[in-house]
C-alpha atoms as a PDB file:
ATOM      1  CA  UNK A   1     126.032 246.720  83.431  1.00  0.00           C
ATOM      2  CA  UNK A   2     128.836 244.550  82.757  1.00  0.00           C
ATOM      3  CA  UNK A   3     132.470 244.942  83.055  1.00  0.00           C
ATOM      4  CA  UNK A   4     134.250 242.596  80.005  1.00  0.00           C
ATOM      5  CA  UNK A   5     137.582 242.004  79.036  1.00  0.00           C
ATOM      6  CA  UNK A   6     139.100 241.822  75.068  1.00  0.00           C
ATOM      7  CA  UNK A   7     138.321 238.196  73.737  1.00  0.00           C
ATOM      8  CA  UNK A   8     142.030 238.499  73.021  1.00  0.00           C
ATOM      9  CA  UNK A   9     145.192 240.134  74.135  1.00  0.00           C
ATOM     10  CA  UNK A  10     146.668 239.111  70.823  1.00  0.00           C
ATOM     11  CA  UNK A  11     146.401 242.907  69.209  1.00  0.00           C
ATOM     12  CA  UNK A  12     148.774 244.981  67.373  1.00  0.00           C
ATOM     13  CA  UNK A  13     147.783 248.460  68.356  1.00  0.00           C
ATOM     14  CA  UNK A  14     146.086 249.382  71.879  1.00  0.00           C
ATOM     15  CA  UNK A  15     146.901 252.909  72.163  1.00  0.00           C
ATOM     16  CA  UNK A  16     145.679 255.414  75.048  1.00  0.00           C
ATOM     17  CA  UNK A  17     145.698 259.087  74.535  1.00  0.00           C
ATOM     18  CA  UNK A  18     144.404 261.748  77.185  1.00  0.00           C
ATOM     19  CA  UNK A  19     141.668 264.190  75.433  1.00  0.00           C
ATOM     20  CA  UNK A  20     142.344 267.299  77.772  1.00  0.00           C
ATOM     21  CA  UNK A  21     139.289 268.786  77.301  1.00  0.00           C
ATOM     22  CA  UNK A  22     140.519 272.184  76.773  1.00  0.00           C
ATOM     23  CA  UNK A  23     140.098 274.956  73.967  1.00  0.00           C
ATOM     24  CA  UNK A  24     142.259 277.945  73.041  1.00  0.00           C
ATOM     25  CA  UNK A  25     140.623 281.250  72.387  1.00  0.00           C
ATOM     26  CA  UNK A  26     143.129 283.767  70.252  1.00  0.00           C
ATOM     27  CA  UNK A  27     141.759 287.242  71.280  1.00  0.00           C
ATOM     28  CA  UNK A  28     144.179 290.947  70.850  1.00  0.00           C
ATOM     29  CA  UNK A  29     144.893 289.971  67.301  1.00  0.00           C
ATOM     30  CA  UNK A  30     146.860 286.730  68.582  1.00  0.00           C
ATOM     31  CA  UNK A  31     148.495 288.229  71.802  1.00  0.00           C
ATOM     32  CA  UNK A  32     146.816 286.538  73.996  1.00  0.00           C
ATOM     33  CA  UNK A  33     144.774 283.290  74.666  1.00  0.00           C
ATOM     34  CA  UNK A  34     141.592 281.795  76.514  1.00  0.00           C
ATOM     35  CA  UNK A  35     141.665 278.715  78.096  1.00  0.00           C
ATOM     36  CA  UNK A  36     138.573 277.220  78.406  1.00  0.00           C
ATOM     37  CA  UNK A  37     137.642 273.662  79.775  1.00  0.00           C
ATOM     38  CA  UNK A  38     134.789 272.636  77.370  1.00  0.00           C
ATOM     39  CA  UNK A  39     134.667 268.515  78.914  1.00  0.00           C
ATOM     40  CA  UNK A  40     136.225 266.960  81.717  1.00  0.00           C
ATOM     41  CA  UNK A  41     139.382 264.739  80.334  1.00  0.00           C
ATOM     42  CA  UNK A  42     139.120 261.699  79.293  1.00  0.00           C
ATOM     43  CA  UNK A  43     141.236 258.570  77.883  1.00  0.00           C
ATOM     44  CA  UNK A  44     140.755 257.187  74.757  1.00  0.00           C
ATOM     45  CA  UNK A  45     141.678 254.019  73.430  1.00  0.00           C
ATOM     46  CA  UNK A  46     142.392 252.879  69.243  1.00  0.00           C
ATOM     47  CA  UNK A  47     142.626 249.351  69.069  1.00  0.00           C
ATOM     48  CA  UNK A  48     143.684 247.214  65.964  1.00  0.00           C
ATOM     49  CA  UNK A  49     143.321 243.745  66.530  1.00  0.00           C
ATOM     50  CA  UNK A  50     145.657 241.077  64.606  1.00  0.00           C
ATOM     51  CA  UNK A  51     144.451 239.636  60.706  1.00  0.00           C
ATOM     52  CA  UNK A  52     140.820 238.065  61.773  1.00  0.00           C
ATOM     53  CA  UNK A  53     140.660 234.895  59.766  1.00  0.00           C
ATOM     54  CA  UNK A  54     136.489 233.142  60.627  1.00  0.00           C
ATOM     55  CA  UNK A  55     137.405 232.321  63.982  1.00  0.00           C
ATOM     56  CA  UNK A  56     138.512 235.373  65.201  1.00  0.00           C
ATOM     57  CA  UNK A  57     136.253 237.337  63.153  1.00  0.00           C
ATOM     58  CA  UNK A  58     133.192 235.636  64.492  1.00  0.00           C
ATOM     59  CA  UNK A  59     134.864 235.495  68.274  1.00  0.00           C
ATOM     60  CA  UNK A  60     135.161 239.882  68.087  1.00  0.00           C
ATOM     61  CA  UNK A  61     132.209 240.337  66.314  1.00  0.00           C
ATOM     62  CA  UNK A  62     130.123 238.592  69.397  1.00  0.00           C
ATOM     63  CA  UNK A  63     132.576 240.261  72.097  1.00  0.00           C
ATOM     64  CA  UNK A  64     130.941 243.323  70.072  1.00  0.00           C
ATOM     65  CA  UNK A  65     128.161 242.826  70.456  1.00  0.00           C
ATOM     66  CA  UNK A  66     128.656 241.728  74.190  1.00  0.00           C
ATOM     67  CA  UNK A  67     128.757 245.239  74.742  1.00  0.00           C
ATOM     68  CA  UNK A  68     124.921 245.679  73.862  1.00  0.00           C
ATOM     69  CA  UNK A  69     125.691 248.691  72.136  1.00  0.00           C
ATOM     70  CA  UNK A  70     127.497 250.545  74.947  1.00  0.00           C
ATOM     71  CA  UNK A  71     125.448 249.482  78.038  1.00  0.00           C
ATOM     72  CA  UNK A  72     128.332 247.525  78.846  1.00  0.00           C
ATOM     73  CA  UNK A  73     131.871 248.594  79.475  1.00  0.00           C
ATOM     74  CA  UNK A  74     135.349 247.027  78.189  1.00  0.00           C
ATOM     75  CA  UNK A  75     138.567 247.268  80.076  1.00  0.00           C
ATOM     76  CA  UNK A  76     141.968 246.866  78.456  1.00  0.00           C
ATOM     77  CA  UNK A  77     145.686 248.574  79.603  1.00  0.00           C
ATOM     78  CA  UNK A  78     148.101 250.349  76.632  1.00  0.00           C
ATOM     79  CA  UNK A  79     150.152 247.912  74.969  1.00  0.00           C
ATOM     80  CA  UNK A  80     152.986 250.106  74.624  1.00  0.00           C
ATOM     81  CA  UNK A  81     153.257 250.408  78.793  1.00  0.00           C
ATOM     82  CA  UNK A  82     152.781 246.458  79.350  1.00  0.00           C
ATOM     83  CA  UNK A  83     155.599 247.074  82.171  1.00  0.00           C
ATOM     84  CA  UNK A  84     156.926 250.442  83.714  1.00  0.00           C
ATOM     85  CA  UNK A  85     159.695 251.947  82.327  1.00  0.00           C
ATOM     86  CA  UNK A  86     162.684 250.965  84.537  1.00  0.00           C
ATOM     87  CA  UNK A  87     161.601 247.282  83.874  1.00  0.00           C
ATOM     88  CA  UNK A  88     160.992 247.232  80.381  1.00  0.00           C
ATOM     89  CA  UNK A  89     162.125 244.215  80.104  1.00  0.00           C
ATOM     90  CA  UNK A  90     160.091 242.563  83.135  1.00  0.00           C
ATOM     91  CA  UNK A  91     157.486 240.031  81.995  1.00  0.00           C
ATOM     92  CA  UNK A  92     155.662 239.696  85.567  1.00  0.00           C
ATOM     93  CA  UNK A  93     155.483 241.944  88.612  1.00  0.00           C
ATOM     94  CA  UNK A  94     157.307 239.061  90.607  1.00  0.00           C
ATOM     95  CA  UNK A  95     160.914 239.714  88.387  1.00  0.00           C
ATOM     96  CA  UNK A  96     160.190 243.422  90.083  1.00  0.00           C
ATOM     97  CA  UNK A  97     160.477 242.084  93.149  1.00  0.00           C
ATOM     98  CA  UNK A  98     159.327 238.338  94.545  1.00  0.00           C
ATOM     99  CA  UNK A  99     156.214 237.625  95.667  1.00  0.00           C
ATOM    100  CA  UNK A 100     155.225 241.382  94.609  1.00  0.00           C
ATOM    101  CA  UNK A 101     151.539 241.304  92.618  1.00  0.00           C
ATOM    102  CA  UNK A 102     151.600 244.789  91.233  1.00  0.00           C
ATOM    103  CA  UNK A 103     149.319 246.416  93.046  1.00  0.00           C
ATOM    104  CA  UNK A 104     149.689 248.950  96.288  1.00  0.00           C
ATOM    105  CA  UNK A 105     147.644 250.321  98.834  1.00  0.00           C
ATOM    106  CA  UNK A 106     146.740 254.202  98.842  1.00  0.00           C
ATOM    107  CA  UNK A 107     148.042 256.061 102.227  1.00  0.00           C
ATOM    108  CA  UNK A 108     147.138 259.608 101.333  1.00  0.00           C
ATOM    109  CA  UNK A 109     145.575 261.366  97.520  1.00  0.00           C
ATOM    110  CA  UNK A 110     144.969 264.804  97.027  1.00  0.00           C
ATOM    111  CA  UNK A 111     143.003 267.072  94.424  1.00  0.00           C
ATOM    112  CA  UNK A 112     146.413 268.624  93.655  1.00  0.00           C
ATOM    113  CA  UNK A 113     147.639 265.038  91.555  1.00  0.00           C
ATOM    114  CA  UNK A 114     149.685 263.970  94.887  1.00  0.00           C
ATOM    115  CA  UNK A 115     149.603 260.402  95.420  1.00  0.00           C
ATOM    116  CA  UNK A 116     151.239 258.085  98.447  1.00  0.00           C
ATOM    117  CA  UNK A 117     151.378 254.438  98.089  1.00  0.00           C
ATOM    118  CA  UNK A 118     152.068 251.991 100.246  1.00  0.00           C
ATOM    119  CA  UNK A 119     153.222 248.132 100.233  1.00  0.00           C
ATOM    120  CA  UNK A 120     155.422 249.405  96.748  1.00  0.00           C
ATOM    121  CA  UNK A 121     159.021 246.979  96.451  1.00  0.00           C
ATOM    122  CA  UNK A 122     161.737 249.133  98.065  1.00  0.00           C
ATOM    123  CA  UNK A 123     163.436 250.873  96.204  1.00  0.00           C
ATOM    124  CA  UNK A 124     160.819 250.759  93.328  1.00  0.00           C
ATOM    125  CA  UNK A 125     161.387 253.631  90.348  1.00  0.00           C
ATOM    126  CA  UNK A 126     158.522 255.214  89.069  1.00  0.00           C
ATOM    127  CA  UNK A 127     159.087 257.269  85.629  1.00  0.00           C
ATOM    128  CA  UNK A 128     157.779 260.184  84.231  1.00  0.00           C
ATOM    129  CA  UNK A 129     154.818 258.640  81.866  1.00  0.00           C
ATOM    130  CA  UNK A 130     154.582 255.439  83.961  1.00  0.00           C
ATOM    131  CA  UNK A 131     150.743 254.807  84.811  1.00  0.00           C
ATOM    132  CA  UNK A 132     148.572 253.729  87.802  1.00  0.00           C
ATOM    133  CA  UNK A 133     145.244 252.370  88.054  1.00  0.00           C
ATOM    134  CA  UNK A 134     143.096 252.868  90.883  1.00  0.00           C
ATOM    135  CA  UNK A 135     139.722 250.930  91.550  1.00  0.00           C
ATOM    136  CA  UNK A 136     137.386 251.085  94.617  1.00  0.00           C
ATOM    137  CA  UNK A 137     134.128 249.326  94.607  1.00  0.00           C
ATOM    138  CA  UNK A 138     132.855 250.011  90.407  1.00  0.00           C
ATOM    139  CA  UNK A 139     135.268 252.519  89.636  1.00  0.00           C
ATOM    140  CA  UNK A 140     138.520 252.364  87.644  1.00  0.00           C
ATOM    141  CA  UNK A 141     140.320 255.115  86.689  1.00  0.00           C
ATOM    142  CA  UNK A 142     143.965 256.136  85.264  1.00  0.00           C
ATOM    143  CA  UNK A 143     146.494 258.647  85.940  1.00  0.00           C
ATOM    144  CA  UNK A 144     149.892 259.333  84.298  1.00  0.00           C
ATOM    145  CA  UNK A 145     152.991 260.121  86.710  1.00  0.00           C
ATOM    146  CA  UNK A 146     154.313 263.527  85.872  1.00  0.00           C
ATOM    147  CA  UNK A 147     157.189 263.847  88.224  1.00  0.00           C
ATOM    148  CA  UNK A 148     160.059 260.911  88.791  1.00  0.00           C
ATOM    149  CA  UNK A 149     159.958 259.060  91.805  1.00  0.00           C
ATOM    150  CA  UNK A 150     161.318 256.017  93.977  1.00  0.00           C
ATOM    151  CA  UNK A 151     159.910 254.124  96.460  1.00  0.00           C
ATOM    152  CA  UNK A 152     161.300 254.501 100.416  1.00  0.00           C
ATOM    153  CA  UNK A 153     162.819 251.292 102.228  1.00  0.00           C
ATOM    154  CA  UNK A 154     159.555 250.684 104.037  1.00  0.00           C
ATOM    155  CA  UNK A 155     157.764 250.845 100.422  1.00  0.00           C
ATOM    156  CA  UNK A 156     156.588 254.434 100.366  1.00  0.00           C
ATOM    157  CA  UNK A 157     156.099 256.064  97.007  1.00  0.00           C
ATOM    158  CA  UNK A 158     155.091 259.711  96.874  1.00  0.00           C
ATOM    159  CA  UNK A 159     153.794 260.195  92.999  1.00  0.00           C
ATOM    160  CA  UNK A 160     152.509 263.252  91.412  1.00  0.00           C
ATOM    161  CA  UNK A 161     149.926 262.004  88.288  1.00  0.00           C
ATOM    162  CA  UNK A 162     147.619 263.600  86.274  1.00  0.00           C
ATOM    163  CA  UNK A 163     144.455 265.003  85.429  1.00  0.00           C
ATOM    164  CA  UNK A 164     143.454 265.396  88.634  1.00  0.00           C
ATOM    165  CA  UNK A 165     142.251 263.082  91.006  1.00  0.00           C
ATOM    166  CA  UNK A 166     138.859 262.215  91.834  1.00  0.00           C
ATOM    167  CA  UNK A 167     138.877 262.661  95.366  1.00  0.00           C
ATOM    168  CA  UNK A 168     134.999 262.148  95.514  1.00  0.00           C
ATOM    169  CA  UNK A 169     135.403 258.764  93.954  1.00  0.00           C
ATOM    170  CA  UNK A 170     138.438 257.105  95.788  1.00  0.00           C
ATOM    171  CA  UNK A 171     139.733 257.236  99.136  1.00  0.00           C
ATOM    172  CA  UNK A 172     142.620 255.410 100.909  1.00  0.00           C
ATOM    173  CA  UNK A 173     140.165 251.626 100.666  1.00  0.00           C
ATOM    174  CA  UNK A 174     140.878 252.192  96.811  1.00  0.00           C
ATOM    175  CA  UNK A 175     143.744 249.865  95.239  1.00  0.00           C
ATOM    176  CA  UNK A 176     146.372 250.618  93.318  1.00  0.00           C
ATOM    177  CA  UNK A 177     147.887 248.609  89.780  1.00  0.00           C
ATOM    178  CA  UNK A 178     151.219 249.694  88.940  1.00  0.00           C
ATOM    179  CA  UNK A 179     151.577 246.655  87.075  1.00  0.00           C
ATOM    180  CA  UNK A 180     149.521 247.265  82.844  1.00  0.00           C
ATOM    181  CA  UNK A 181     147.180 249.755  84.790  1.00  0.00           C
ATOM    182  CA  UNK A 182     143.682 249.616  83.167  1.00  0.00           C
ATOM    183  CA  UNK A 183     140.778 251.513  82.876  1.00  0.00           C
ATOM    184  CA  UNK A 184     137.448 251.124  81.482  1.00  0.00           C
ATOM    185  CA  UNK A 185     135.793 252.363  78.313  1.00  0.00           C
ATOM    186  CA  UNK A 186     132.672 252.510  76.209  1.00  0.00           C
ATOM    187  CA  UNK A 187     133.125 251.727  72.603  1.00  0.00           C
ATOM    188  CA  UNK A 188     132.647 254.087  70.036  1.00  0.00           C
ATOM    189  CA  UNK A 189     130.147 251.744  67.782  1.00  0.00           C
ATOM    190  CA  UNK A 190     130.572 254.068  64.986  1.00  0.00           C
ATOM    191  CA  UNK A 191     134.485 253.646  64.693  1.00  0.00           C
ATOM    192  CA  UNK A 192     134.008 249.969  64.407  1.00  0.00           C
ATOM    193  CA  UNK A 193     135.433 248.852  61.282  1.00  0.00           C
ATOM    194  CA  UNK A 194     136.174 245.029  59.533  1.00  0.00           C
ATOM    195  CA  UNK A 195     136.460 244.615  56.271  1.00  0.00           C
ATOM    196  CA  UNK A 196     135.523 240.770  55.415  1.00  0.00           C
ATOM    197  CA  UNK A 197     137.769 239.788  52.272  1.00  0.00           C
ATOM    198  CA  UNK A 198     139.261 236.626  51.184  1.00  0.00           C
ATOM    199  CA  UNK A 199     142.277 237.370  53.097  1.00  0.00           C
ATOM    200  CA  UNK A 200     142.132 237.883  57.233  1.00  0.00           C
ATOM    201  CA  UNK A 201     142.369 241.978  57.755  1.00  0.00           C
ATOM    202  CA  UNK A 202     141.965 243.586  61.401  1.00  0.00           C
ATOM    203  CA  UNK A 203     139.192 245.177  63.087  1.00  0.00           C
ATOM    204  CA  UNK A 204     139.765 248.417  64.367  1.00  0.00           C
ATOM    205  CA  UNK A 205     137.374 250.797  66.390  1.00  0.00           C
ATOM    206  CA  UNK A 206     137.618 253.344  69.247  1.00  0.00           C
ATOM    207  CA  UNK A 207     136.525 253.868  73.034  1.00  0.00           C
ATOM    208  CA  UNK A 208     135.984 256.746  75.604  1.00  0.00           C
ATOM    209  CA  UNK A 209     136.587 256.525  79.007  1.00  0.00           C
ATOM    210  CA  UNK A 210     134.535 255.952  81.406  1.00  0.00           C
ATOM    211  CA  UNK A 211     134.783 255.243  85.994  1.00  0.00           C
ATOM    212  CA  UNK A 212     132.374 252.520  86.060  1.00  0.00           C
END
C-alpha cells in the first residue's frame, strides 16, 4: 500500500463533508425519534479537477490508475480551508508566525473531542470549523474544531474537535497540521467521470476516508 498525492493541486472543487453515520427512526406517530449509529463517520471528498486538455487528461488518468483500483490511498486537504480562518489571507504558515511550519505537538487527547497542543504561535486563534490533522506512524486522520480557541503565551492550545478521537490510534508521539490539514482516502472508482470531447472538460470522482 501506497500513500500518493493529486498529480495536481491545480483543481477547482476539493470539497470535504463529514458522513455522520447516523439514522433517524420516527416512532409515536412522529413524537419521538431513534438515533441509531449505522457506520462509524467518515470524510468524504468531491473533487473536480480544472478543463483536462491531452496532457492533463493522460497525467490523471495514470494517477488513476496509480491507485490500482483502491489498494492504494490518495491524500489531499479541502480547498476551501487552504489557511485557518483568522488568516485567510495567509499564504504560508511562516506569515502566522516566523519560522512556524504548521504543525504542533500533542500534550494531552481525550475520547471526549478534547485536544492540547503544544509548540502552537502564541497567541494563535483557532475558529469554530478550523481543522487539524493528526498522523502517527500510517495513520492520518481529521477533526473539525467545534469550540473557539486561542493559543496561551507558552503556545498551549486547548481545542475541542470532532467526531471523536481515536484514542487507540494516536497518542501524544502523534503530530499535529494546523496548516491545509489532510487526510487520506480511497477513491470511489465508480464516481470517476471524464468526458473526452474536442474541448478540455474536468474529471470529477469521489473518495471515502480512510486512517491508513
Amino acid at each position: 500500500m501506497a500513500v500518493i498525492d493529486l498529480p495536481s493541486t491545480k483543481v477547482v472543487e476539493c470539497t470535504f463533508t463529514l458522513l455522520e453515520g447516523t439514522v433517524a427512526t420516527p416512532f409515536n406517530r412522529g413524537m419521538a425519534f431513534n438515533l441509531s449509529e449505522v457506520r462509524d463517520k467518515a470524510w468524504q471528498v468531491h473533487i473536480e479537477t480544472k478543463p483536462l486538455d491531452r496532457e492533463g487528461r493522460q497525467l490523471w488518468h495514470a494517477w488513476k490508475l496509480s491507485l490500482r483500483g483502491g489498494f492504494n490511498r490518495f491524500r489531499c486537504f479541502d480547498i476551501g480551508q487552504m489557511a485557518p480562518l483568522a488568516y485567510g489571507a495567509a499564504q504560508t504558515p511562516q506569515e502566522i508566525a516566523p519560522g512556524w511550519s504548521g504543525n504542533a505537538t500533542v500534550t494531552s487527547l481525550g475520547a471526549s473531542g478534547a485536544l492540547t497542543l503544544g509548540g502552537v504561535p502564541a497567541g494563535y486563534v483557532a475558529s469554530v470549523g478550523d481543522r487539524v490533522e493528526l498522523s502517527q506512524g500510517v495513520y492520518t486522520a481529521l477533526y473539525e474544531i467545534i469550540a473557539p480557541a486561542t493559543a496561551t503565551a507558552g503556545g498551549v492550545l486547548a481545542l475541542t474537535v470532532a467526531p471523536l478521537l481515536h484514542t487507540s490510534t494516536f497518542t501524544t508521539a502523534a503530530t499535529a497540521r494546523l496548516w491545509r490539514p489532510r487526510a487520506l482516502f480511497i477513491m470511489d472508482h465508480n464516481t470517476w467521470a471524464h468526458q473526452v470531447i474536442a474541448d478540455p472538460t474536468p474529471a470529477t470522482f469521489d473518495g471515502y476516508q480512510v486512517l491508513r
